[in-house]
Protein backbone atom coordinates (compact mmCIF):
# COMPACT_ATOMS: atom_id res chain seq x y z
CA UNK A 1 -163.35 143.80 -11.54
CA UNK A 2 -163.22 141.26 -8.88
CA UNK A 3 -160.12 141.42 -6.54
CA UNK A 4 -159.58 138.03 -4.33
CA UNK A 5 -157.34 137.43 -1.70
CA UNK A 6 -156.10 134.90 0.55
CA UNK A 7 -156.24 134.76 4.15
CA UNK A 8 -155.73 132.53 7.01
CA UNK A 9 -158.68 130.77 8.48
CA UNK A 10 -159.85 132.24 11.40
CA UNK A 11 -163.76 131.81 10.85
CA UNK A 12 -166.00 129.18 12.38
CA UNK A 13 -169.29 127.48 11.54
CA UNK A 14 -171.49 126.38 14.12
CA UNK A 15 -175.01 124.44 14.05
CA UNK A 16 -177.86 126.25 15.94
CA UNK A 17 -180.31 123.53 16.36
CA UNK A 18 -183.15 126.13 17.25
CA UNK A 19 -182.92 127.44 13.35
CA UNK A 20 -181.50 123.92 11.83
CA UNK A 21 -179.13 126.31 10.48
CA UNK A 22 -175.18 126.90 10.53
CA UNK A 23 -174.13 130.30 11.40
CA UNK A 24 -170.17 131.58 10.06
CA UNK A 25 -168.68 133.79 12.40
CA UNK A 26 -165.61 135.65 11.32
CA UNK A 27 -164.21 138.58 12.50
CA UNK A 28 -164.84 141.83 10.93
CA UNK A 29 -160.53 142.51 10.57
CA UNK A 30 -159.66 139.15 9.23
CA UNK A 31 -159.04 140.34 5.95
CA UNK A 32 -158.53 143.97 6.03
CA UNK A 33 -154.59 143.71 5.29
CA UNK A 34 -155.82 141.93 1.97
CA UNK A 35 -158.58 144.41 1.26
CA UNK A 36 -156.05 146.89 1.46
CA UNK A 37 -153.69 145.48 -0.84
CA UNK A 38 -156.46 144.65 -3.08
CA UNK A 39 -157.68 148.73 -3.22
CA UNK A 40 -154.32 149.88 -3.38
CA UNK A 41 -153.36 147.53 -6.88
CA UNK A 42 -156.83 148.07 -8.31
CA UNK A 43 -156.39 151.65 -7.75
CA UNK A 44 -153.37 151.44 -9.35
CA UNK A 45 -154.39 149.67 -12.35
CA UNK A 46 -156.81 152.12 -12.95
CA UNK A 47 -155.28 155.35 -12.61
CA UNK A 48 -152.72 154.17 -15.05
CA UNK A 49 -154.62 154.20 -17.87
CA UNK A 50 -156.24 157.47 -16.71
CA UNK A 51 -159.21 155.62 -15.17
CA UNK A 52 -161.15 155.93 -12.15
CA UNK A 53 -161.51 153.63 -9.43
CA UNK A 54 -165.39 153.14 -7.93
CA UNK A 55 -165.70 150.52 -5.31
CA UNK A 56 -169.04 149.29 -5.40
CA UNK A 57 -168.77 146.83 -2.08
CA UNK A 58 -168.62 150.05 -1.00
CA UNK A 59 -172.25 151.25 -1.43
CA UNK A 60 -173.64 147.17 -1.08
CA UNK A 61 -170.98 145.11 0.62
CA UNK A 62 -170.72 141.51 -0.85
CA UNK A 63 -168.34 138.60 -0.42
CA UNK A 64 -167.13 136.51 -3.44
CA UNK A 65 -165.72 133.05 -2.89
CA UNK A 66 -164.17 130.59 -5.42
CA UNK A 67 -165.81 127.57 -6.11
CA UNK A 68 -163.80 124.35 -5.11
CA UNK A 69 -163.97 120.54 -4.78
CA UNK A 70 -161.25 120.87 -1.96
């Protein structure tokens, strides 16, 4: 189960000409108020049916973005 949030945009690309390459930077609390609502209805969702929650990000941290023509 993928949970996705929404948060303000507070991350910036830059060029770096010595790697021909764009580099994000975003800071590491930008979306930890979303993260946390994200655990805490996942959670949720599981324990109600008697499940268990495992958060695999976790063990191996990943990011998921949608896919937009915007």
């Amino acid at each position: 189960m993928v949970g996705f949030g929404i948060v303000d945009g507070v991350g910036t690309w830059a060029y770096d000409a010595s790697t021909d390459d764009t580099v994000l930077t975003w800071p590491t609390d930008a979306d930890a108020e979303s993260q946390t609502l994200i655990a805490r209805k996942t959670r949720d969702i599981a324990t109600a049916g008697d499940g268990l929650m495992l958060d695999a990000n976790a063990q191996t941290p990943s990011t998921w973005r949608h896919l937009s023509s915007v």
